[in-house]
PDB file of N, CA and C in Angstrom:
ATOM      1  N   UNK A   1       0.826  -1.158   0.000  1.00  0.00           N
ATOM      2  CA  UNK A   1       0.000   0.000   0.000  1.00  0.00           C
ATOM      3  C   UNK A   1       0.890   1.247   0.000  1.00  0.00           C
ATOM      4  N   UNK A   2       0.125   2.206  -0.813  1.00  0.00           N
ATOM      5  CA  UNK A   2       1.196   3.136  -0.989  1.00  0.00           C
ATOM      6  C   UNK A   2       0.469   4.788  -0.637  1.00  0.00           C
ATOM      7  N   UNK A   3       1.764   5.822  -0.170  1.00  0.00           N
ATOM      8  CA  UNK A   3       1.143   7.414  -0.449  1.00  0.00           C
ATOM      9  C   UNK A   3       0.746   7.620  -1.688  1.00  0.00           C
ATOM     10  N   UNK A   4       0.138   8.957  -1.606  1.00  0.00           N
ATOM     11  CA  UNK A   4       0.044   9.960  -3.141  1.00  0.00           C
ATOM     12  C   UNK A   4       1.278  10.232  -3.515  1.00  0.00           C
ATOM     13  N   UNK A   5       2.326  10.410  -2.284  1.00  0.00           N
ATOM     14  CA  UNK A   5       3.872  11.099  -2.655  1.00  0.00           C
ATOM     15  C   UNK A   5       4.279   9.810  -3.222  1.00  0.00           C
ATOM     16  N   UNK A   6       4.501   8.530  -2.511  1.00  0.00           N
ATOM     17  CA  UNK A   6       5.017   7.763  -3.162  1.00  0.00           C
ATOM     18  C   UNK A   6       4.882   7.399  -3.863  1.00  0.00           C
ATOM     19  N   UNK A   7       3.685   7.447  -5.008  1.00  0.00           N
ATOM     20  CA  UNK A   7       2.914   7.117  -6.102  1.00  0.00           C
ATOM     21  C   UNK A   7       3.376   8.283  -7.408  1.00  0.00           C
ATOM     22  N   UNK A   8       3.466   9.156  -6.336  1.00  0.00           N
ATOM     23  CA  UNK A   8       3.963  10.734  -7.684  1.00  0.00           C
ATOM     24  C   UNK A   8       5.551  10.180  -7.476  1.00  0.00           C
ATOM     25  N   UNK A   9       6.640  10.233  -6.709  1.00  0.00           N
ATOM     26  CA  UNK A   9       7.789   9.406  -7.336  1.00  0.00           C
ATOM     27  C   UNK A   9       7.865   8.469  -7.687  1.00  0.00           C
ATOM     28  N   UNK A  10       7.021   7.246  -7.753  1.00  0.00           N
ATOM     29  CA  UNK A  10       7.378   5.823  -8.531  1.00  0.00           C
ATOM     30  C   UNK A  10       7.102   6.136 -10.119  1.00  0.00           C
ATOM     31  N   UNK A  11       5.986   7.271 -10.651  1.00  0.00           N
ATOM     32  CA  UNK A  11       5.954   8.105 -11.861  1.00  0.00           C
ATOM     33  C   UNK A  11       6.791   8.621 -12.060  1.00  0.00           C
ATOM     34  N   UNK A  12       7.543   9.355 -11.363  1.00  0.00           N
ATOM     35  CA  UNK A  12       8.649  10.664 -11.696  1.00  0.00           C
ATOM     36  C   UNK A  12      10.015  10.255 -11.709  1.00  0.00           C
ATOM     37  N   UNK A  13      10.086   8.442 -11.295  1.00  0.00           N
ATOM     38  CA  UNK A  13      11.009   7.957 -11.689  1.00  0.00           C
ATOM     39  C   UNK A  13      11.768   7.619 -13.113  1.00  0.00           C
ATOM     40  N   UNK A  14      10.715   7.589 -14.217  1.00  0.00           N
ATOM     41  CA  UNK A  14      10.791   7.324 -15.891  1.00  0.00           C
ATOM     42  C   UNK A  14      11.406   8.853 -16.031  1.00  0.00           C
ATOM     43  N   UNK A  15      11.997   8.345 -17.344  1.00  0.00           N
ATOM     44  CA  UNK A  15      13.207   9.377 -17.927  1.00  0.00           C
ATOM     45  C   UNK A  15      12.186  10.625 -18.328  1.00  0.00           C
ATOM     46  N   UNK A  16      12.427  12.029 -17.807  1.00  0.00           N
ATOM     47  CA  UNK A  16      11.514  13.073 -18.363  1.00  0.00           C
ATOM     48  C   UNK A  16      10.037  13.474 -18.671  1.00  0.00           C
ATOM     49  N   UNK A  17       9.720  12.768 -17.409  1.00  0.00           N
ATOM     50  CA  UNK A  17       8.654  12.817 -16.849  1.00  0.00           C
ATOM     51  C   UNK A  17       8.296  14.424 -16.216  1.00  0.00           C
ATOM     52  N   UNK A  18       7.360  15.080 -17.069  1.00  0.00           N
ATOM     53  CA  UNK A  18       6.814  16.554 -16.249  1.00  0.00           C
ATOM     54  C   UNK A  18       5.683  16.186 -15.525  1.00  0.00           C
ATOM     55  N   UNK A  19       5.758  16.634 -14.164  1.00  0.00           N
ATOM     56  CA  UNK A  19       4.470  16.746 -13.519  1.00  0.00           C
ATOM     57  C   UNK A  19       3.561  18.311 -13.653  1.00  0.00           C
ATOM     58  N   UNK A  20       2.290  18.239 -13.597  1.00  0.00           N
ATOM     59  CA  UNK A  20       1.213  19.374 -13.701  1.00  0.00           C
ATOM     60  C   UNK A  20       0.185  19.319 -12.515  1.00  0.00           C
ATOM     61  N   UNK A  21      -0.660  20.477 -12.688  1.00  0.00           N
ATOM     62  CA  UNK A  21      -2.040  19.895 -11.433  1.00  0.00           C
ATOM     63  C   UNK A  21      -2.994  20.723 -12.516  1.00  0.00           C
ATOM     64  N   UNK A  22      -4.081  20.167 -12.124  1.00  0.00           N
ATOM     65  CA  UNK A  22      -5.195  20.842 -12.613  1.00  0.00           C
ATOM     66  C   UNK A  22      -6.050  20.736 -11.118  1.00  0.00           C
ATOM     67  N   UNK A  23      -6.429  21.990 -10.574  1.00  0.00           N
ATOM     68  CA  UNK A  23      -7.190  21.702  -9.376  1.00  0.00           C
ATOM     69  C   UNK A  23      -6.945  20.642  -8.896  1.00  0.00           C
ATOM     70  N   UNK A  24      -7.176  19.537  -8.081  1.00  0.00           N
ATOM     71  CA  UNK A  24      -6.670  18.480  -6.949  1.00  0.00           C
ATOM     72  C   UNK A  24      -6.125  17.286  -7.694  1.00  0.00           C
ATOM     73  N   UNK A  25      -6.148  17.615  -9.064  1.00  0.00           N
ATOM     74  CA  UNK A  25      -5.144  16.285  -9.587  1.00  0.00           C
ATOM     75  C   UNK A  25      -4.047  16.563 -10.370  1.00  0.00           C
ATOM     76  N   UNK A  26      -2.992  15.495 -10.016  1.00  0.00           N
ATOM     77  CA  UNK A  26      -1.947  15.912 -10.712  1.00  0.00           C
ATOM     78  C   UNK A  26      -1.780  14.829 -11.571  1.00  0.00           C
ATOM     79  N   UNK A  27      -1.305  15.868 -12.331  1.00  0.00           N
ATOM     80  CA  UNK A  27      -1.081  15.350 -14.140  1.00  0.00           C
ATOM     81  C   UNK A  27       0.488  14.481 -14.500  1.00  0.00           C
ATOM     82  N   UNK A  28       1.245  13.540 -14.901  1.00  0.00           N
ATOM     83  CA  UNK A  28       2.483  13.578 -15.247  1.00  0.00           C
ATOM     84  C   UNK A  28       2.336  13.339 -17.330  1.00  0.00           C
ATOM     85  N   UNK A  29       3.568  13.839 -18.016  1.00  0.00           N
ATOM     86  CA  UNK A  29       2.864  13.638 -18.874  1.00  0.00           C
ATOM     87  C   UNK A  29       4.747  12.940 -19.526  1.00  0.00           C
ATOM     88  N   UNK A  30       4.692  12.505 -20.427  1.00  0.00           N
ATOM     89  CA  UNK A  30       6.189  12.306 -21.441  1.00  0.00           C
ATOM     90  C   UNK A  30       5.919  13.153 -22.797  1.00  0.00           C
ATOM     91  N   UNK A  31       6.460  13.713 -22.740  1.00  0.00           N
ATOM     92  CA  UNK A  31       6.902  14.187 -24.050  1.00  0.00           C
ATOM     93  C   UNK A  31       5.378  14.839 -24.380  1.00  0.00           C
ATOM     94  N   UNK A  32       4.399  16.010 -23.888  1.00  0.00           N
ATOM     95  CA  UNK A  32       3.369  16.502 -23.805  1.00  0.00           C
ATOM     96  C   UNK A  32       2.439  15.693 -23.496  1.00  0.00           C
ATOM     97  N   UNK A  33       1.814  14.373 -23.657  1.00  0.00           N
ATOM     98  CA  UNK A  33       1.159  13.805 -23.257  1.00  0.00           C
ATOM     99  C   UNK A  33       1.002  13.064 -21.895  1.00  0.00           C
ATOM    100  N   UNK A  34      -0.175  12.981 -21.796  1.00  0.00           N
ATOM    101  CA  UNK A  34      -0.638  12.849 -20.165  1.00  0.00           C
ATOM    102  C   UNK A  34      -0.487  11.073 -20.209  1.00  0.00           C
ATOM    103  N   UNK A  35       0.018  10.838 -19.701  1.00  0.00           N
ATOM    104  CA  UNK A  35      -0.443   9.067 -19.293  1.00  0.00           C
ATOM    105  C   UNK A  35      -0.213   8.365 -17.883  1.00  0.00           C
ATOM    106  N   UNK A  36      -0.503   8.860 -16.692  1.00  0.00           N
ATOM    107  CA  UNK A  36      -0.950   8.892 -15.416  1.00  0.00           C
ATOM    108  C   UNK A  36      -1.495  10.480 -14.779  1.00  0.00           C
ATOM    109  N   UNK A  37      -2.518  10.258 -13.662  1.00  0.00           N
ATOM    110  CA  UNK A  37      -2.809  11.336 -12.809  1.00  0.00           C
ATOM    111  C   UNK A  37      -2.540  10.782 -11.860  1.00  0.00           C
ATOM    112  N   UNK A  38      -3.254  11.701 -10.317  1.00  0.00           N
ATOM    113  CA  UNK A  38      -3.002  10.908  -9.144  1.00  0.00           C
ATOM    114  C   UNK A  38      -4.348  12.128  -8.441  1.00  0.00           C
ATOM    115  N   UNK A  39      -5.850  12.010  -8.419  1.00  0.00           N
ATOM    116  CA  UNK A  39      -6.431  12.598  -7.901  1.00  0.00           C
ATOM    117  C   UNK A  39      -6.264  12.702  -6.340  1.00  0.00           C
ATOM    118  N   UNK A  40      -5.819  13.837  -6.010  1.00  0.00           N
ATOM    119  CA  UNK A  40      -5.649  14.116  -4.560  1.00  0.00           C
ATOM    120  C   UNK A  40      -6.943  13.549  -3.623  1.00  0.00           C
ATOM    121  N   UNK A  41      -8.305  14.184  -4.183  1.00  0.00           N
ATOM    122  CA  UNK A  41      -9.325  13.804  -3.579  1.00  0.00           C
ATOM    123  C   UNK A  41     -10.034  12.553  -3.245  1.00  0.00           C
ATOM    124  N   UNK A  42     -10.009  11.679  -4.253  1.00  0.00           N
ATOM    125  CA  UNK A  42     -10.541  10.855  -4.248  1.00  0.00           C
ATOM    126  C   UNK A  42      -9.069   9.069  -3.797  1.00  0.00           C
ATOM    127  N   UNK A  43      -8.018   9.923  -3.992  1.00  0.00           N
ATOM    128  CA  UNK A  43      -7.037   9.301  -3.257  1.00  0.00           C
ATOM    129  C   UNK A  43      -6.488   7.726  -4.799  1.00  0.00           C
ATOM    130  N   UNK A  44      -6.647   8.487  -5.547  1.00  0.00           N
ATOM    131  CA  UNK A  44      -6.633   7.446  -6.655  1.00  0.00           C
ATOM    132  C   UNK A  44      -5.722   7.821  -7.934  1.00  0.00           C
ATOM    133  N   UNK A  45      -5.135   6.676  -8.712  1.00  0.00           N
ATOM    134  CA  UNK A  45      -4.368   6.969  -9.801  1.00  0.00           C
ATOM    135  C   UNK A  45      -4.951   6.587 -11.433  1.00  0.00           C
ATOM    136  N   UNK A  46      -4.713   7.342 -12.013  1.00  0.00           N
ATOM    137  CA  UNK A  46      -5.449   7.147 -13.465  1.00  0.00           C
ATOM    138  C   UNK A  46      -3.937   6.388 -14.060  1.00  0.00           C
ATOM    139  N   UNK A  47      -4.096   5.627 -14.977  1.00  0.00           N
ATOM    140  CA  UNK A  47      -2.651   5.071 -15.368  1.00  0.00           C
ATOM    141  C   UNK A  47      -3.741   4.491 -17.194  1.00  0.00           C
ATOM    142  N   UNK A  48      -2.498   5.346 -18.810  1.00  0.00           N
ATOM    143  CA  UNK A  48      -2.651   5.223 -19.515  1.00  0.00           C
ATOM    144  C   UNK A  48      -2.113   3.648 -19.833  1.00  0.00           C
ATOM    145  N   UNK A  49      -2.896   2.350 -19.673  1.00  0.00           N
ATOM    146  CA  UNK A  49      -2.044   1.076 -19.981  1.00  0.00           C
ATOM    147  C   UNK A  49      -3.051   0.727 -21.324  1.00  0.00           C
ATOM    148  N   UNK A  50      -2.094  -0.264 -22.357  1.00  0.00           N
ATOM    149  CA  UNK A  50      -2.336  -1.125 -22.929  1.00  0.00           C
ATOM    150  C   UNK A  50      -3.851  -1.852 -22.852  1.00  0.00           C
ATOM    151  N   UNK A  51      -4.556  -2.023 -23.543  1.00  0.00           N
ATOM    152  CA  UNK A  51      -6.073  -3.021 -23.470  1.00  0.00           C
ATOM    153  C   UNK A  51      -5.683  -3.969 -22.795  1.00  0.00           C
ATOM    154  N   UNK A  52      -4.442  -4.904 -23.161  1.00  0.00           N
ATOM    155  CA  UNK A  52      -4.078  -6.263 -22.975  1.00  0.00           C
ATOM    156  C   UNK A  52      -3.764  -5.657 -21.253  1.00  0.00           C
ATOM    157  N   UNK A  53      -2.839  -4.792 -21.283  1.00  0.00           N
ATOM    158  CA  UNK A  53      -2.056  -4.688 -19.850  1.00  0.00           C
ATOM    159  C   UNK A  53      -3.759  -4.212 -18.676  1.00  0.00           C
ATOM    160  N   UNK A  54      -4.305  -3.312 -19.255  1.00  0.00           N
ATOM    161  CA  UNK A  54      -5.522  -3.057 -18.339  1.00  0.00           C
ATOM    162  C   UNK A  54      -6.177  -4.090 -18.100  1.00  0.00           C
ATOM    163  N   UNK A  55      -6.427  -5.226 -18.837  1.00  0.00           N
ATOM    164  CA  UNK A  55      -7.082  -6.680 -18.336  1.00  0.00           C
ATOM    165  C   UNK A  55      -6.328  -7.315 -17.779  1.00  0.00           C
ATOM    166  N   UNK A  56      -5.536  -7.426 -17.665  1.00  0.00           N
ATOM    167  CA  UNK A  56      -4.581  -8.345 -16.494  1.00  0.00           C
ATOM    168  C   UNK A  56      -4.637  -7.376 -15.077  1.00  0.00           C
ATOM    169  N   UNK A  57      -4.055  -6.605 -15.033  1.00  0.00           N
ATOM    170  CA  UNK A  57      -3.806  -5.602 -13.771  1.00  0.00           C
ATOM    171  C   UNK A  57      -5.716  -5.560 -13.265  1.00  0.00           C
ATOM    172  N   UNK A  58      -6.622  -5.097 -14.052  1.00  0.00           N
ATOM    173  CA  UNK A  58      -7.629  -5.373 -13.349  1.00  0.00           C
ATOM    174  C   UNK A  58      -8.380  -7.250 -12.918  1.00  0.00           C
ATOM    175  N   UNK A  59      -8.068  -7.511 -13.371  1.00  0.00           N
ATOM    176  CA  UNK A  59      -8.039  -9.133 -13.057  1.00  0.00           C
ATOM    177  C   UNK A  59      -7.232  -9.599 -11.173  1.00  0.00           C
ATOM    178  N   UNK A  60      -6.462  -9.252 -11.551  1.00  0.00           N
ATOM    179  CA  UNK A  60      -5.343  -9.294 -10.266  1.00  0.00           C
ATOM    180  C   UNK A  60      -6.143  -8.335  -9.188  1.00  0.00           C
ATOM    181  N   UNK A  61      -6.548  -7.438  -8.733  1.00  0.00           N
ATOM    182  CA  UNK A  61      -7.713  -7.066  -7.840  1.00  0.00           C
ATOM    183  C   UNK A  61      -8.580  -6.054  -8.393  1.00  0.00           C
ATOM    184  N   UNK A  62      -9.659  -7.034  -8.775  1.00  0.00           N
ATOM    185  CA  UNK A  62     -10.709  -6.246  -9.278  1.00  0.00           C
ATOM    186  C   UNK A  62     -11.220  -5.020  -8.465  1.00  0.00           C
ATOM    187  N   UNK A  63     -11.287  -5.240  -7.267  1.00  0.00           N
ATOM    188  CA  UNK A  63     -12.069  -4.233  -6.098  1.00  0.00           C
ATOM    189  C   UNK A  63     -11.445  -2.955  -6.183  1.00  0.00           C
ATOM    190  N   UNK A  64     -10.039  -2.773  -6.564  1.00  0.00           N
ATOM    191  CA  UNK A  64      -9.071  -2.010  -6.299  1.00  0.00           C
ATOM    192  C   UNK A  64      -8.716  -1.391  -7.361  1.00  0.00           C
ATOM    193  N   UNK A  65      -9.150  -2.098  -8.829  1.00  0.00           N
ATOM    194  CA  UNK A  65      -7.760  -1.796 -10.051  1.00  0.00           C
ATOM    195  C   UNK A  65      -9.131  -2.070 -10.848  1.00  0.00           C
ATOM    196  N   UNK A  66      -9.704  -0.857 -11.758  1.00  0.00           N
ATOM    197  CA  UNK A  66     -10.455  -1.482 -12.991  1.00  0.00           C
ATOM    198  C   UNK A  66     -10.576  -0.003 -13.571  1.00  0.00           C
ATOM    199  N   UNK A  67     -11.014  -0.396 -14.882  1.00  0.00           N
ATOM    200  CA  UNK A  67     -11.432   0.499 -16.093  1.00  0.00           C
ATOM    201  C   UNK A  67     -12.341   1.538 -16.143  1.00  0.00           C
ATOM    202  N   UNK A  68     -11.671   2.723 -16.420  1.00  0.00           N
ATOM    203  CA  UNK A  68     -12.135   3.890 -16.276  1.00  0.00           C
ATOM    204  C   UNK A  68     -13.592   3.227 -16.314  1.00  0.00           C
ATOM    205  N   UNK A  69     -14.437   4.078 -16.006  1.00  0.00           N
ATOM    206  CA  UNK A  69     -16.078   3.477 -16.444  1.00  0.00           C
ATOM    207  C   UNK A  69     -17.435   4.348 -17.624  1.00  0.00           C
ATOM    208  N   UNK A  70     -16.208   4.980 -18.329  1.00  0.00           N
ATOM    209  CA  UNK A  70     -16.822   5.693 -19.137  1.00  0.00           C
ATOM    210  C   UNK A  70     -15.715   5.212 -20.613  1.00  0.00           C
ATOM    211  N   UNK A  71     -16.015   6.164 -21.767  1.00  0.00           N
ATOM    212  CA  UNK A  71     -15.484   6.527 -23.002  1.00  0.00           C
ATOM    213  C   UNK A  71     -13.610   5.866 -23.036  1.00  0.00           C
ATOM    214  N   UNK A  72     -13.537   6.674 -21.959  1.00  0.00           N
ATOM    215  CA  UNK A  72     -11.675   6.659 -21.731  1.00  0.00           C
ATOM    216  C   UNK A  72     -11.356   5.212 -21.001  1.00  0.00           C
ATOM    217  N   UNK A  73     -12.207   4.495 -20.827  1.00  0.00           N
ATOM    218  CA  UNK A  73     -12.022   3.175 -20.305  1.00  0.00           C
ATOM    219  C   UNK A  73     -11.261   2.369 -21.614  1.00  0.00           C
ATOM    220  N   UNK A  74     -12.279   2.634 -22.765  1.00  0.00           N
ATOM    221  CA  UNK A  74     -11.953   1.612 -24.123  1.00  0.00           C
ATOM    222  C   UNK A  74     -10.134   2.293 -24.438  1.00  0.00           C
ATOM    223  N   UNK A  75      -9.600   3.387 -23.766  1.00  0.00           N
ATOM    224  CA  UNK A  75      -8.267   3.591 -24.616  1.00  0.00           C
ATOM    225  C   UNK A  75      -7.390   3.389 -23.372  1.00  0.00           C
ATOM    226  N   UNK A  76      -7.629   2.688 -22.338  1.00  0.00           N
ATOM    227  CA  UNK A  76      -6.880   1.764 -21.645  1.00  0.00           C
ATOM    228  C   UNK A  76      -6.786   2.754 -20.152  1.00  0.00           C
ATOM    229  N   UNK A  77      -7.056   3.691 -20.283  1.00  0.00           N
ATOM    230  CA  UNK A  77      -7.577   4.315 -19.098  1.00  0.00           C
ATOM    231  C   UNK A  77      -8.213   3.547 -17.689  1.00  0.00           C
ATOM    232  N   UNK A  78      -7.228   3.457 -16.345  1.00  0.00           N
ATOM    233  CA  UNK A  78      -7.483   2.356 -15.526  1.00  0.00           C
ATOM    234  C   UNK A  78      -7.521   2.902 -14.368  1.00  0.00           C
ATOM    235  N   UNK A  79      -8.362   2.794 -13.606  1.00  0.00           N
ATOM    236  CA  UNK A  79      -8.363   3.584 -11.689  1.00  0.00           C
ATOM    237  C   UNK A  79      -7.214   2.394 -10.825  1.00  0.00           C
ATOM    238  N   UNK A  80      -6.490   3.047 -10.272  1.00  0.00           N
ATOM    239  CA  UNK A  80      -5.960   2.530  -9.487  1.00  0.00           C
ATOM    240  C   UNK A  80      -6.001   2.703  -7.973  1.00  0.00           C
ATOM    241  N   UNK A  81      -6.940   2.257  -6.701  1.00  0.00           N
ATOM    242  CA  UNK A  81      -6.901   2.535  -5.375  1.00  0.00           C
ATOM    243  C   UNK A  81      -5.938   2.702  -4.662  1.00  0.00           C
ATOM    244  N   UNK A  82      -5.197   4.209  -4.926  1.00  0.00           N
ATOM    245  CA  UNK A  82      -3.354   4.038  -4.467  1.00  0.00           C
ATOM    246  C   UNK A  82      -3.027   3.398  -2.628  1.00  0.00           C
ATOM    247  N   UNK A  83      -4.248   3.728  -2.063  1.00  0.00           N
ATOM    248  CA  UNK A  83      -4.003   3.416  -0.916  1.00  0.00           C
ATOM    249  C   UNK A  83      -4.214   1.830  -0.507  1.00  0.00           C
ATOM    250  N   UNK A  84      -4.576   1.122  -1.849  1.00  0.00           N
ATOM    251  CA  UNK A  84      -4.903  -0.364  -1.513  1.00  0.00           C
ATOM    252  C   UNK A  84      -4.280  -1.307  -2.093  1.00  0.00           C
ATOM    253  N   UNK A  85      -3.277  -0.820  -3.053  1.00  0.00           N
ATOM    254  CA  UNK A  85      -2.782  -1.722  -3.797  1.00  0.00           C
ATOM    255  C   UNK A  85      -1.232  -1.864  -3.161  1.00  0.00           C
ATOM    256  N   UNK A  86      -0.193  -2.846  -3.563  1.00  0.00           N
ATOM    257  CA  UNK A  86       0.646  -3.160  -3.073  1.00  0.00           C
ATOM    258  C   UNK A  86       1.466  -2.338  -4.129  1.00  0.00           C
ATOM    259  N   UNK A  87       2.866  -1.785  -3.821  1.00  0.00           N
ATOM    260  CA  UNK A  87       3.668  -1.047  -4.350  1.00  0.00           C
ATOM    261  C   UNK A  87       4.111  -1.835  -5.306  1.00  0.00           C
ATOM    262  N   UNK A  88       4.725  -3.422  -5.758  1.00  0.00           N
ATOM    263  CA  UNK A  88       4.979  -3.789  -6.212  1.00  0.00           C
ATOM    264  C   UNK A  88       3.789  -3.813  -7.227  1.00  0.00           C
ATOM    265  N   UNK A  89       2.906  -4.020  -7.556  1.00  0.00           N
ATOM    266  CA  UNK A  89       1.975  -3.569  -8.210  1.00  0.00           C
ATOM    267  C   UNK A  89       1.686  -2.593  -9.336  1.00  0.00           C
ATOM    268  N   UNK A  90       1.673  -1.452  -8.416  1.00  0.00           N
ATOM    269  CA  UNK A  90       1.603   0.029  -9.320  1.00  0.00           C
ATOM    270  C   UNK A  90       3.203   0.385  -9.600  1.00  0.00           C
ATOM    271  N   UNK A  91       4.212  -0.213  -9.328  1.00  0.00           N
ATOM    272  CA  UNK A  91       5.465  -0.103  -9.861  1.00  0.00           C
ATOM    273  C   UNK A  91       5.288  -0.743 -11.277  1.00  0.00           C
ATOM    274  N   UNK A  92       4.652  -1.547 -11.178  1.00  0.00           N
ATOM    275  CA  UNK A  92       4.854  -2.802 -12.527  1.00  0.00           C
ATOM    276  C   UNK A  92       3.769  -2.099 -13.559  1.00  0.00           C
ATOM    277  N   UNK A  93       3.149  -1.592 -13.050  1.00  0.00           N
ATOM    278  CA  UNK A  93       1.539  -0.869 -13.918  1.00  0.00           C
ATOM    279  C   UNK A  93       2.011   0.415 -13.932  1.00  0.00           C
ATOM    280  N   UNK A  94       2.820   1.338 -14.173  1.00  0.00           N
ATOM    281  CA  UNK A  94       3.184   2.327 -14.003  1.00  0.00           C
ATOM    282  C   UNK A  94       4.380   2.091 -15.082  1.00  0.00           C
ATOM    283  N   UNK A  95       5.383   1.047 -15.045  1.00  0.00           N
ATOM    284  CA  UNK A  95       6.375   1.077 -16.048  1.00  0.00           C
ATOM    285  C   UNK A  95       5.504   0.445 -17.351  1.00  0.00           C
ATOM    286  N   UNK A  96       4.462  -0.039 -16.844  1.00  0.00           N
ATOM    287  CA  UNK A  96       3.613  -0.461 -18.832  1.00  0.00           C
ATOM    288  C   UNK A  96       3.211   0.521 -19.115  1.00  0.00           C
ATOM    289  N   UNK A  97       2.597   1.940 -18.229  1.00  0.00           N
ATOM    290  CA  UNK A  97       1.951   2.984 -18.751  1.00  0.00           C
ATOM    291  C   UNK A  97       2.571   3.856 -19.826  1.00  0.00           C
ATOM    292  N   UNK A  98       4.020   3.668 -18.836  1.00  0.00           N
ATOM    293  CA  UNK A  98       5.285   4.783 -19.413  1.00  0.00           C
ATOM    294  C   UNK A  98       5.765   3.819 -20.797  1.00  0.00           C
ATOM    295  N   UNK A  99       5.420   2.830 -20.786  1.00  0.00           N
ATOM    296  CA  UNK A  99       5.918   1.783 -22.382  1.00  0.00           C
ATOM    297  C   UNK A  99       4.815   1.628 -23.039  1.00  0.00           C
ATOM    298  N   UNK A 100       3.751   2.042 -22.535  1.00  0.00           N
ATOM    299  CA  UNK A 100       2.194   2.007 -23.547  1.00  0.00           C
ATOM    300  C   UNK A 100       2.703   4.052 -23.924  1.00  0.00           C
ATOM    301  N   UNK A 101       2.985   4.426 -23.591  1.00  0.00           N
ATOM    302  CA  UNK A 101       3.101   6.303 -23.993  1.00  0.00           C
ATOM    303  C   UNK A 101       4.208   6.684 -25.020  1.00  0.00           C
ATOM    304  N   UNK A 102       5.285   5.538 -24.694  1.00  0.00           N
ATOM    305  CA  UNK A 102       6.429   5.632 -26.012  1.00  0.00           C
ATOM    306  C   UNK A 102       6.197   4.834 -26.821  1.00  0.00           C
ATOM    307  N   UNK A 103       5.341   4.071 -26.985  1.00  0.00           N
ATOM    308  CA  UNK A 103       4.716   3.179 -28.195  1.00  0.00           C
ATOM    309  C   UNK A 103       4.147   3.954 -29.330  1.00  0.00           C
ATOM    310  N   UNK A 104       2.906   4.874 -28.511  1.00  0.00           N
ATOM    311  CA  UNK A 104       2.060   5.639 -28.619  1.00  0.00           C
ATOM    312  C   UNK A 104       2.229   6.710 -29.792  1.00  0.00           C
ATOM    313  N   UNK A 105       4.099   7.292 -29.360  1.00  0.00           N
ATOM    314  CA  UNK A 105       4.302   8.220 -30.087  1.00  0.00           C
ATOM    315  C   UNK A 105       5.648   7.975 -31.291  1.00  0.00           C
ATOM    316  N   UNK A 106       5.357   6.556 -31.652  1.00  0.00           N
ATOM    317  CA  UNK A 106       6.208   6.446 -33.131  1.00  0.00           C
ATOM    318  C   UNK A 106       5.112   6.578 -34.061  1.00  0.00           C
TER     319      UNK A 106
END
């Protein structure tokens, strides 16, 4: 189980990573694009993964880890319960996000 802080450095660990906020969430993006948040309020992480990678990671705890529930769900858009999941976890779902974002942009 992890902080918001520790959740914004296990992101800010990938090479050139900018962080942003928009009102209570913060944005990280590579190379202009956004592919994690970390809503302050609601205590949760948005993470841009793979179709394939978002069905596994939500599989592994559904209660905790599933698909946006709107539009942005189908482009791999995934909630993550930062305070419930195990670090090893959102470490591993966090480096597919950052390899689903440089895919993204060849």
């Amino acid at each position: 189980m992890i902080t918001q802080d520790q959740a914004a450095d296990i992101i800010l660990m990938h090479d050139r990573v900018k962080e942003g906020r928009r009102k209570h969430i913060r944005t990280f993006r590579k190379g202009g694009k956004i592919f994690a948040t970390i809503n302050e309020l609601e205590n949760r992480s948005c993470l841009r993964l793979s179709i394939v990678d978002q069905d596994v990671f939500s599989r592994l705890l559904p209660e905790y880890v599933f698909r946006v529930p709107n539009n942005n769900g189908n482009y791999g858009w995934t909630l993550f319960m930062i305070s419930k999941v195990p670090q090893s976890l959102f470490v591993d779902a966090v480096q597919c996000a950052y390899a689903q974002i440089l895919s993204l942009k060849k």
